[in-house]
Protein backbone atom coordinates (compact mmCIF):
# COMPACT_ATOMS: atom_id res chain seq x y z
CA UNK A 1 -28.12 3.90 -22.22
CA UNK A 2 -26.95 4.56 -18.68
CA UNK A 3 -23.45 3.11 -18.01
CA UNK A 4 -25.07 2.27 -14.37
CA UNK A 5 -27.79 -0.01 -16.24
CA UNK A 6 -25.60 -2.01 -18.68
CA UNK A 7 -23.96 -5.09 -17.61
CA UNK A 8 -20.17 -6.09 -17.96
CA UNK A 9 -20.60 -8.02 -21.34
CA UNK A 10 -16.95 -9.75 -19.73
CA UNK A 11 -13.85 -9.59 -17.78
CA UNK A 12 -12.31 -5.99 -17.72
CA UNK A 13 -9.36 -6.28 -20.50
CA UNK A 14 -5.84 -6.30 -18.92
CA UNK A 15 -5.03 -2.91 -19.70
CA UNK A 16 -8.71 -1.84 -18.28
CA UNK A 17 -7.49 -3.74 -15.08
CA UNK A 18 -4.24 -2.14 -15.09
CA UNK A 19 -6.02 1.12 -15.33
CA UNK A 20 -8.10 0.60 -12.19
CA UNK A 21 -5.12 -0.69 -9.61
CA UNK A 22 -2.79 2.31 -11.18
CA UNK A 23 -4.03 4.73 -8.29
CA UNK A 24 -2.56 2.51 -5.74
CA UNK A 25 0.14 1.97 -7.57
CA UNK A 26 0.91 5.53 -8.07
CA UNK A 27 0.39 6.06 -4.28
CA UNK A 28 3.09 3.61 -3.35
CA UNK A 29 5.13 5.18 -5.97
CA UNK A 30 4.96 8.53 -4.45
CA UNK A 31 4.90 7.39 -0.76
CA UNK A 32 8.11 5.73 -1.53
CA UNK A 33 9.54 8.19 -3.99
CA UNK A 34 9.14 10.60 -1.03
CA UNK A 35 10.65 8.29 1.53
CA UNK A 36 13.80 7.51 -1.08
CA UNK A 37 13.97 11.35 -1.31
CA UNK A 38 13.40 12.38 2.16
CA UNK A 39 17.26 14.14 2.79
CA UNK A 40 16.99 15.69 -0.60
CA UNK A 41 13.14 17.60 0.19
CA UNK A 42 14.12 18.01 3.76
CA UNK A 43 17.12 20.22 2.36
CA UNK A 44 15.70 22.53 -0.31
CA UNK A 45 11.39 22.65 0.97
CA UNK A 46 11.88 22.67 4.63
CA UNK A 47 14.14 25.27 7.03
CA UNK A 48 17.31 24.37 8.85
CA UNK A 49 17.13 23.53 12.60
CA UNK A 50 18.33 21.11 14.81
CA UNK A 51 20.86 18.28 13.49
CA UNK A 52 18.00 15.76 11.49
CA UNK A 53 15.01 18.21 12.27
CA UNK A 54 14.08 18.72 8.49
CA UNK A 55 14.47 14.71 8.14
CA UNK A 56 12.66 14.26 10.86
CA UNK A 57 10.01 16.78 9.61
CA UNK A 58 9.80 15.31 6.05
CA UNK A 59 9.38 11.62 7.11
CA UNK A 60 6.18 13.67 9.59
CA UNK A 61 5.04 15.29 6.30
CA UNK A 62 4.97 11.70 4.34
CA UNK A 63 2.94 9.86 7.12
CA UNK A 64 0.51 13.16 7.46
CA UNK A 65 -0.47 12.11 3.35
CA UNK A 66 -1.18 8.68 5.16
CA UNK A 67 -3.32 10.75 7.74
CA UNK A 68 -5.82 11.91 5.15
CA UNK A 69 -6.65 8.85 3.95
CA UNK A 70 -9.38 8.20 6.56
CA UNK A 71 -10.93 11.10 5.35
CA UNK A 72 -10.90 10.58 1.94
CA UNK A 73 -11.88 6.66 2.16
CA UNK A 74 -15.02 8.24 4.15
CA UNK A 75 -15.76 10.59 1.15
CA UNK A 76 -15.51 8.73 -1.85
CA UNK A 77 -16.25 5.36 0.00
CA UNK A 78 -19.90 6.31 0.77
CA UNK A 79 -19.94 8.13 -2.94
CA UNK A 80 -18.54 4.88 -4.61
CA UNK A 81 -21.73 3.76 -2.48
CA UNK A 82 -24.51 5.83 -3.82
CA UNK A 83 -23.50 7.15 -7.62
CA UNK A 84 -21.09 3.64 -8.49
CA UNK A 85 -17.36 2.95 -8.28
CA UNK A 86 -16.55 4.40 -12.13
CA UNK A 87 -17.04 8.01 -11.33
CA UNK A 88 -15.58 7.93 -8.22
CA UNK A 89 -12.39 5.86 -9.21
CA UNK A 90 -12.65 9.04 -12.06
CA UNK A 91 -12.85 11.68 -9.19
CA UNK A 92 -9.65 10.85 -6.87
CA UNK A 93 -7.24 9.54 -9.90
CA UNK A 94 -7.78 13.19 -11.15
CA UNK A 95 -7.10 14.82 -7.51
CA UNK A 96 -4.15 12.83 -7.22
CA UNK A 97 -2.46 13.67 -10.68
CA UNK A 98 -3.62 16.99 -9.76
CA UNK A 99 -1.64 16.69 -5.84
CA UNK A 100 1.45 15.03 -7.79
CA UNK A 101 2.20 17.86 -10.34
CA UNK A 102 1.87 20.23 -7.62
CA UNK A 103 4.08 18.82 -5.37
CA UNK A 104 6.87 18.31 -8.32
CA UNK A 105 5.99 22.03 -9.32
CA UNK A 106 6.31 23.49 -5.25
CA UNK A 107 9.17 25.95 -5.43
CA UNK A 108 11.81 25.60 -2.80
CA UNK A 109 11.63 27.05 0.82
CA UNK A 110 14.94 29.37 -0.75
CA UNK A 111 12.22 30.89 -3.30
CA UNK A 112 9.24 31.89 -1.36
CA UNK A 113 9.90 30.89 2.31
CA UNK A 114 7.43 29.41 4.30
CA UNK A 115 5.24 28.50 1.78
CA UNK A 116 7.79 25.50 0.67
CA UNK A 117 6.36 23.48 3.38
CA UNK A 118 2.90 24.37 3.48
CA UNK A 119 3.00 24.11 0.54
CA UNK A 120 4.18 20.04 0.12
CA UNK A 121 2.03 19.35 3.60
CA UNK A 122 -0.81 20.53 1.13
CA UNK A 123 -0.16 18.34 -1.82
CA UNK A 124 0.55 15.54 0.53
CA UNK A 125 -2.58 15.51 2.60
CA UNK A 126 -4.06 16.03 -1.15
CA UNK A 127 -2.30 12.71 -2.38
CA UNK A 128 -3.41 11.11 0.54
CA UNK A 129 -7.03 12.28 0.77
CA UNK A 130 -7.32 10.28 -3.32
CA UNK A 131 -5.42 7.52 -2.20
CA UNK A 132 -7.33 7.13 0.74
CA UNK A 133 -10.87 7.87 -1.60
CA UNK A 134 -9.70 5.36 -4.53
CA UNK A 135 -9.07 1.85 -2.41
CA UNK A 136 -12.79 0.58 -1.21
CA UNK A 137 -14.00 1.87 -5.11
CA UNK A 138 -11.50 0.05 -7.09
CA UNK A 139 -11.27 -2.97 -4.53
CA UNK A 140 -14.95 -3.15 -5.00
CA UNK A 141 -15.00 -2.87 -8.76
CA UNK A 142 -12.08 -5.60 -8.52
CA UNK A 143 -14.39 -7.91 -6.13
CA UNK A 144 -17.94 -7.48 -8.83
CA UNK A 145 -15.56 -7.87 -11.86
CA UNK A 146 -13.89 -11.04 -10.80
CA UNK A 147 -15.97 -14.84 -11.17
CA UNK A 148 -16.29 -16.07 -7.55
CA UNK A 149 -13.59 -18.93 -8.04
CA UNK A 150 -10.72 -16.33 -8.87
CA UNK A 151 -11.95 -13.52 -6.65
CA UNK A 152 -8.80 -14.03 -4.21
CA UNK A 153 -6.28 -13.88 -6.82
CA UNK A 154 -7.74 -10.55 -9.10
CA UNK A 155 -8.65 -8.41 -5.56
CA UNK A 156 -5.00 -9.48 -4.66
CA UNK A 157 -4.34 -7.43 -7.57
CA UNK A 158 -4.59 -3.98 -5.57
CA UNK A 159 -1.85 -5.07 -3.44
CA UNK A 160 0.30 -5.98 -6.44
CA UNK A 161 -0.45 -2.91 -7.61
CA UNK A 162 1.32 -1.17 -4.19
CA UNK A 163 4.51 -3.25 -4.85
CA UNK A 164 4.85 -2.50 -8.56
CA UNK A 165 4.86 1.50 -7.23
CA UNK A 166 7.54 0.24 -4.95
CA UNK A 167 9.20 -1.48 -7.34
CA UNK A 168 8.91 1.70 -10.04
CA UNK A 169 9.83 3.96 -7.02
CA UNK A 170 13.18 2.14 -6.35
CA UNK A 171 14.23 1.91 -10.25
CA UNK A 172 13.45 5.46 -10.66
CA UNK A 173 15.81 6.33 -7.35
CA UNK A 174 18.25 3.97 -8.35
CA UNK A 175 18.82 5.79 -12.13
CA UNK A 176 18.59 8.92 -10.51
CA UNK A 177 20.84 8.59 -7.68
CA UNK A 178 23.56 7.06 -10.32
CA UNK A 179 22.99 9.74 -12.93
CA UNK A 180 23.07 12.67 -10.94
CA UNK A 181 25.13 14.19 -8.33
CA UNK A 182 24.03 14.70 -4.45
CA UNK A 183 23.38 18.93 -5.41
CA UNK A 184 21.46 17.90 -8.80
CA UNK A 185 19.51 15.44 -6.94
CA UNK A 186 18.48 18.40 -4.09
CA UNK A 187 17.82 21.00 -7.21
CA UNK A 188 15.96 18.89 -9.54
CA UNK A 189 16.56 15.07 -9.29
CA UNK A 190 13.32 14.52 -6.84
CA UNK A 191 10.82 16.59 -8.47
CA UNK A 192 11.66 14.08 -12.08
CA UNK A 193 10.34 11.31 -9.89
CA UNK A 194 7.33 12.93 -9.14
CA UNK A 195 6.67 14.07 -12.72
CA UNK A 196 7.75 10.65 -13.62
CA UNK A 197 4.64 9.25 -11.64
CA UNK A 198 2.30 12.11 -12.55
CA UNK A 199 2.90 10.89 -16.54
CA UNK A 200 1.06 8.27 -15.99
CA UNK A 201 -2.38 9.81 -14.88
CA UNK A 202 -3.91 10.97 -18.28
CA UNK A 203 -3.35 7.65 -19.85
CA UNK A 204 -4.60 5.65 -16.88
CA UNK A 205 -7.95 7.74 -16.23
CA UNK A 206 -8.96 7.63 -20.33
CA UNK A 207 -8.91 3.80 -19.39
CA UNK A 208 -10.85 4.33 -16.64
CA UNK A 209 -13.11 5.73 -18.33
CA UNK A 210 -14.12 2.93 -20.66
CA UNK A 211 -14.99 0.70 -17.94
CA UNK A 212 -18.61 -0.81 -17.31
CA UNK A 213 -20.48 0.05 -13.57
CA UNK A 214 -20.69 -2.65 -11.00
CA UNK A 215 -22.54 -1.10 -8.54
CA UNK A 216 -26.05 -2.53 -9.39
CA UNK A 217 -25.29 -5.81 -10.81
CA UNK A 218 -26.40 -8.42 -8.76
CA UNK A 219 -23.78 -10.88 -7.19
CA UNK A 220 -23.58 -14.18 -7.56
CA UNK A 221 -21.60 -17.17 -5.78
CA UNK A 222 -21.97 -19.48 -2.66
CA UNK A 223 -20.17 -17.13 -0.63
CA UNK A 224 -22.28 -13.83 -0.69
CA UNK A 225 -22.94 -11.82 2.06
CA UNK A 226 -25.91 -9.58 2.34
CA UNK A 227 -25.82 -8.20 5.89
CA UNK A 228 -22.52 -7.12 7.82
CA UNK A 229 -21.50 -9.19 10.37
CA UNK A 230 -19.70 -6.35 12.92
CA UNK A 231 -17.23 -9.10 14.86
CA UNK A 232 -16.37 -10.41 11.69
CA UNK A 233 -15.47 -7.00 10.15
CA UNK A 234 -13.58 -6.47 13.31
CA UNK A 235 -11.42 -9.87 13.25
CA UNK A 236 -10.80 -9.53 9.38
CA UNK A 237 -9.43 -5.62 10.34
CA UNK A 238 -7.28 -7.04 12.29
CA UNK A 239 -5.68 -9.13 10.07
CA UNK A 240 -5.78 -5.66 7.58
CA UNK A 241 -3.71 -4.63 10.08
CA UNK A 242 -1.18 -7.42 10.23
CA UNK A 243 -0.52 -7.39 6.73
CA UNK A 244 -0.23 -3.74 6.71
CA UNK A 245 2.14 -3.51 9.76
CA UNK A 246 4.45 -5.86 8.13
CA UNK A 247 4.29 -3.78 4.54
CA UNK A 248 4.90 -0.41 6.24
CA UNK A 249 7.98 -2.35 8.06
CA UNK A 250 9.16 -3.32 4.87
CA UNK A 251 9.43 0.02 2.72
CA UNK A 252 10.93 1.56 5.95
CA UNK A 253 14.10 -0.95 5.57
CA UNK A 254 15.54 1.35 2.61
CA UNK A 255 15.48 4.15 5.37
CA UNK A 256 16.93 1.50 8.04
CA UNK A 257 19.36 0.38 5.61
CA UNK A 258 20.99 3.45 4.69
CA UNK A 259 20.53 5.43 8.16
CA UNK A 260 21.23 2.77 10.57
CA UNK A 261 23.29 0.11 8.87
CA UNK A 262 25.32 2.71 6.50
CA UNK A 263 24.42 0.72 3.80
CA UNK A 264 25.19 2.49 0.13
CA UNK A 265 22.34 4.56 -0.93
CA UNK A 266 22.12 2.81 -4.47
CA UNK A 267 22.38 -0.64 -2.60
CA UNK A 268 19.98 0.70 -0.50
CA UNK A 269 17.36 0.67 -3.57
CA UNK A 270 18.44 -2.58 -4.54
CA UNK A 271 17.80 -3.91 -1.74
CA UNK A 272 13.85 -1.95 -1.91
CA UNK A 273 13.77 -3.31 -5.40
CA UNK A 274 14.60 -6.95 -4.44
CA UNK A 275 12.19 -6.68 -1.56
CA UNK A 276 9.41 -5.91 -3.62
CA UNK A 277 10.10 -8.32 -6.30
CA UNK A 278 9.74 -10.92 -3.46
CA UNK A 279 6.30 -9.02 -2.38
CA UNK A 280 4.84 -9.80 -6.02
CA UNK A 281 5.51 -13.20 -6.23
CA UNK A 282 3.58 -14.06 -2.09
CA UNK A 283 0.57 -11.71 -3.46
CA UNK A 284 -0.05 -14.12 -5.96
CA UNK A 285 0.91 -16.88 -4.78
CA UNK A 286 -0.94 -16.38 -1.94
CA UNK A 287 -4.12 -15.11 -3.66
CA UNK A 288 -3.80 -18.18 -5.94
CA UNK A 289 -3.74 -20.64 -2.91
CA UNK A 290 -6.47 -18.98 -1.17
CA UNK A 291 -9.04 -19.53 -3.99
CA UNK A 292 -7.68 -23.33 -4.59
CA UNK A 293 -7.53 -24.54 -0.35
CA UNK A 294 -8.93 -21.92 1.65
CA UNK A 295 -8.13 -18.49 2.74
CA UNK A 296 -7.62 -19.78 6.66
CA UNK A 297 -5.56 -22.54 6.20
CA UNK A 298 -3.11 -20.63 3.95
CA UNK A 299 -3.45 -17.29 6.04
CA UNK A 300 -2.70 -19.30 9.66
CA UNK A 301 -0.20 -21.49 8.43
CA UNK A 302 1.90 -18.85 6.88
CA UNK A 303 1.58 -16.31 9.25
CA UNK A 304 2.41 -19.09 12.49
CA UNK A 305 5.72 -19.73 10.52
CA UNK A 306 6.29 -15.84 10.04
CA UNK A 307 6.06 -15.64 14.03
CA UNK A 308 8.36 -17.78 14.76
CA UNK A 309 11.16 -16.90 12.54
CA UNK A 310 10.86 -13.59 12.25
CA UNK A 311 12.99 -12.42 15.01
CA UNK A 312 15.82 -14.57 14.35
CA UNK A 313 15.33 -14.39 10.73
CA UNK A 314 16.00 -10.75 10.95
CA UNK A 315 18.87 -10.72 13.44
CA UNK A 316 20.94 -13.15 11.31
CA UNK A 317 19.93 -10.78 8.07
CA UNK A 318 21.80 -7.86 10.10
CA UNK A 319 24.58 -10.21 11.71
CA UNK A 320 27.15 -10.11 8.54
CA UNK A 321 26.65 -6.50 7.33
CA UNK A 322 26.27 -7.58 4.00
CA UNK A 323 23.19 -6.11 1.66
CA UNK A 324 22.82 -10.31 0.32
CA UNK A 325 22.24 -11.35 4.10
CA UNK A 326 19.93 -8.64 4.19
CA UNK A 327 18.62 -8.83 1.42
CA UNK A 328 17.60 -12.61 1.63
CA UNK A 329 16.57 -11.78 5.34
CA UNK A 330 14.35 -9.64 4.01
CA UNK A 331 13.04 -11.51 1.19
CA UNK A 332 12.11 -14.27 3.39
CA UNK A 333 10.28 -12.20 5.49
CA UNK A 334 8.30 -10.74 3.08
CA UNK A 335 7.09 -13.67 0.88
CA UNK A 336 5.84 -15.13 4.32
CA UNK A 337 3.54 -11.41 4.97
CA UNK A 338 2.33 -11.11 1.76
CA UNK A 339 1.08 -14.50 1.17
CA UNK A 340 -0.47 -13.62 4.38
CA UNK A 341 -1.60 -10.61 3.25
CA UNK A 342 -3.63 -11.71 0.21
CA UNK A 343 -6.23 -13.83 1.40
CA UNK A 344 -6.54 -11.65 4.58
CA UNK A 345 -7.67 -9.12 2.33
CA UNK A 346 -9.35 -11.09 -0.10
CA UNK A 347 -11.24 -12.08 3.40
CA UNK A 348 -12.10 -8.96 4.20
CA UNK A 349 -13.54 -7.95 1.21
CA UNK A 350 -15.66 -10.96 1.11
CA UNK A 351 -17.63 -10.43 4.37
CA UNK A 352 -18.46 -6.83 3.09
CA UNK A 353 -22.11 -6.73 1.65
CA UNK A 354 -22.28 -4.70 -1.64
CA UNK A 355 -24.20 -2.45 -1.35
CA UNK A 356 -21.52 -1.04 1.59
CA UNK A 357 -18.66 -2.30 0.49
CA UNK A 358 -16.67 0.58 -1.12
CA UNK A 359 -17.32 2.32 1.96
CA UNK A 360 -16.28 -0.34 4.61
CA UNK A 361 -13.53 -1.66 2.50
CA UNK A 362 -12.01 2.06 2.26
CA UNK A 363 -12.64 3.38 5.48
CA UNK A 364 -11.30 0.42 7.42
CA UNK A 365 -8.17 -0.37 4.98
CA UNK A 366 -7.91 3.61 5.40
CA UNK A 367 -8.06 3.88 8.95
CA UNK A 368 -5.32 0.98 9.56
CA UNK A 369 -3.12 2.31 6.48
CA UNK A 370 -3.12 5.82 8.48
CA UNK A 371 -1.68 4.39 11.79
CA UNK A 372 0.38 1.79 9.92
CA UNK A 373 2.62 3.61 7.59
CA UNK A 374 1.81 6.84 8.85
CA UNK A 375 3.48 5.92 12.16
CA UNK A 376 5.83 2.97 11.85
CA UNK A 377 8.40 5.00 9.71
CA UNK A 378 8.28 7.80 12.81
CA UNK A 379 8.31 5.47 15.18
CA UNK A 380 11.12 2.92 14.06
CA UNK A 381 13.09 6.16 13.83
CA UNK A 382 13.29 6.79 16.99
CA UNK A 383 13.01 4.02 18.92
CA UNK A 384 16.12 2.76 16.95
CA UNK A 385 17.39 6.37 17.59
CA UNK A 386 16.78 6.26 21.66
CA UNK A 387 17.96 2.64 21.99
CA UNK A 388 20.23 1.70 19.16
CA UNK A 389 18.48 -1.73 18.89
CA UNK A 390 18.85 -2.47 15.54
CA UNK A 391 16.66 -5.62 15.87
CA UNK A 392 13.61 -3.22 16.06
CA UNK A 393 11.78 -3.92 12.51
CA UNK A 394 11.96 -8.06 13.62
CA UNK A 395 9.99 -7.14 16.22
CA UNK A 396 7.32 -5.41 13.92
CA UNK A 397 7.66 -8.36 11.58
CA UNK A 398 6.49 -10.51 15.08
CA UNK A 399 3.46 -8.15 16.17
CA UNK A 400 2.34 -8.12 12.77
CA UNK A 401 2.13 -12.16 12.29
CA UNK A 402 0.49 -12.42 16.00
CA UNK A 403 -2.21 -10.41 14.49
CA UNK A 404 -2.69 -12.00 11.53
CA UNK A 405 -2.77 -15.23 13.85
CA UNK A 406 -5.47 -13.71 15.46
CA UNK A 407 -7.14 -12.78 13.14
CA UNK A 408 -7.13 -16.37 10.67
CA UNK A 409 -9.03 -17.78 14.52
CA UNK A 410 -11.60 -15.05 15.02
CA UNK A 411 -12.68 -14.98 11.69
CA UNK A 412 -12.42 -18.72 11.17
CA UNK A 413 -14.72 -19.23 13.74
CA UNK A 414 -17.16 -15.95 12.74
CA UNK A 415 -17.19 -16.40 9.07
CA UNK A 416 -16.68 -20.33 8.22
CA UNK A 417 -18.80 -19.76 4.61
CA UNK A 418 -16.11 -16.93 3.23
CA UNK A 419 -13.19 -17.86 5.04
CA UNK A 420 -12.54 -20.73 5.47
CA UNK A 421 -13.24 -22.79 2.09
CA UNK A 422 -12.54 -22.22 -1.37
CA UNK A 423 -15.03 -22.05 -3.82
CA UNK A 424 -14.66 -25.19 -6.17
CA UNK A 425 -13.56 -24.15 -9.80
């Protein structure tokens, strides 16, 4: 019998779960791993210029993987659409393994010149072209998988998923950068945290392959949406991009930490580690309270507190110079996004009707991902750079809770049957 035509006899099994958020965990692995690595690629793949060119250069090459992601959330979004979310969840966990051995395999810019860099630019924009393709399928499969009154909590999964490749990414750097010296890291060190990642690809897409097709079972609940609502898409994108602004701020502090404060690089990933830890705990929680007392009130609350204590929150984490006032800064700041964070996206996956919703889920997380951490990283740089202000990310932390602010309103007021209750258990 088709897989298309047979129903879920239950719940995906935990390790068939883990299986379908490992490609965004395995993005945030790499995005990171690259990020942690930055000095070490920018000295053996790219050529010498200008004092912090290659730096500058890598960090350019990491957000262009975050470029490609509209592109491939338009791709495999509309395919997740029309032949089901199993293939397609197949089809870009296979191109990224595929990007991630390459990119651990690229010879350096010593061996064969030029080609080092077009070379990573390639696998990158590869990496990010799956990782872009794999959210709005494996969202969606998340959404049709999960009973209505728990829906909040098991799509907050995905972005649990992101953390635990932050939180693999910093262990990984952290062993590494305390088993190996500064020259091993440049000749080899980096390109074991790639493989690293890439190991986990064949076992991950035989899971994925045992799983049972959403795509034509009907939906059922008190909160199903059949037609898209465009102003409500809009307003819940907004707060997509709140929670993402404040994510992309918050796996750039291991850069800030080490560049601007001169913080140890193995306190560095501590301190990455630790902020990540705190991530997992407000996805849950904050998935958990949104299908218990209502995705607005916990989404407006939080994120009015986050805006008003950001700033100073931050400022007094960077006061002392110590990693545990930074650290606890940071931790504070983060369990206040990502509680955020989970029902806004929980939200926005709920006003999506089905039969578009691996589409509109991937091309608008995709779109706001791409400007988001493509750009932030870059930008933080060298505004810090220009002005020295080192209260820069606090203000990031501020923009992003004004727009998830803005967001809880609009789509408060647009989309009262999704939004703003929780479905009784």
């Amino acid at each position: 019998m088709d897989d298309q035509a047979r129903e879920p006899r239950h719940l995906p099994t935990r390790k068939q779960f883990a299986a379908v958020i490992s490609g965004n965990a395995l993005e945030f692995y790499d995005f990171l791993s690259f990020s942690f690595f930055a000095v070490n690629v920018s000295r053996v793949m790219f050529p010498a210029g200008a004092p912090g060119s290659a730096l500058l250069l890598t960090l350019m090459t990491a957000g262009a993987g975050f470029g490609a992601r509209p592109l491939g959330a338009i791709l495999f979004g509309l395919l997740g659409d029309k032949v089901g979310r199993r293939p397609t969840m197949l089809a870009t966990f296979a191109l990224m393994g595929f990007s991630a051995i390459g990119l651990a395999l690229t010879p350096s810019y010593a061996s064969i010149g030029i080609w080092a860099p077009i070379l990573v630019v390639a696998f990158r924009l590869l990496q990010g072209l799956a990782a872009g393709g794999d959210v709005g399928p494996t969202t969606a499969f998340l959404a049709e998988s999960s009973p209505p009154e728990r829906r909040g909590m098991l799509v907050a999964l995905q972005l649990v998923a992101m953390r635990i490749g932050v939180l693999g990414s910093g262990l990984v750097g952290l062993v590494l950068a305390s088993a190996l010296t500064p020259a091993e890291l440049d000749a080899y060190g980096w390109r074991i945290a790639f493989a690293i990642g890439a190991g986990i690809v064949p076992l991950a897409f035989i899971l994925r392959r045992r799983l049972d097709e959403t795509l034509h079972l009907p939906e059922t609940g008190p909160n199903v949406v059949t037609e898209l609502d465009v102003a409500a898409y809009a307003a819940a994108l907004l707060g997509v991009f709140g929670f993402l602004l404040a994510g992309a701020t918050g796996d750039f502090l291991f850069v800030y930490a080490v560049t601007f404060l001169k913080i140890p690089v193995t306190n560095g990933y501590l301190l990455q580690m630790a902020a990540a830890g705190t991530q997992i705990v407000g996805l849950l929680a904050g998935g958990w309270l949104g299908d218990r007392i209502g995705r607005q009130k916990v989404n407006f609350v939080t994120a009015v507190l986050a805006a008003l204590v950001s700033l100073p929150l931050f400022r007094w984490g960077i006061a002392g110079g110590s990693l545990g006032q930074l650290a606890l800064a940071a931790a504070l700041l983060l369990l206040m996004a990502t509680v955020s964070a989970a029902v806004a996206y929980a939200a926005f996956v709920e006003i999506t009707p089905k039969r578009h919703r691996a589409g509109l889920v991937g091309i608008g997380y995709g779109l706001v991902v791409a400007v988001t951490f493509g750009l932030t990283p870059v930008l933080l740089t060298r505004y810090i750079g220009q002005s020295g202000d080192l209260a820069a990310p606090g203000y990031a932390f501020v923009i992003a809770a004004v727009a998830l602010i803005a967001s809880s309103l609009m789509l408060g007021r647009r989309a009262p049957r999704t939004f703003g209750k929780a479905v009784a258990t």
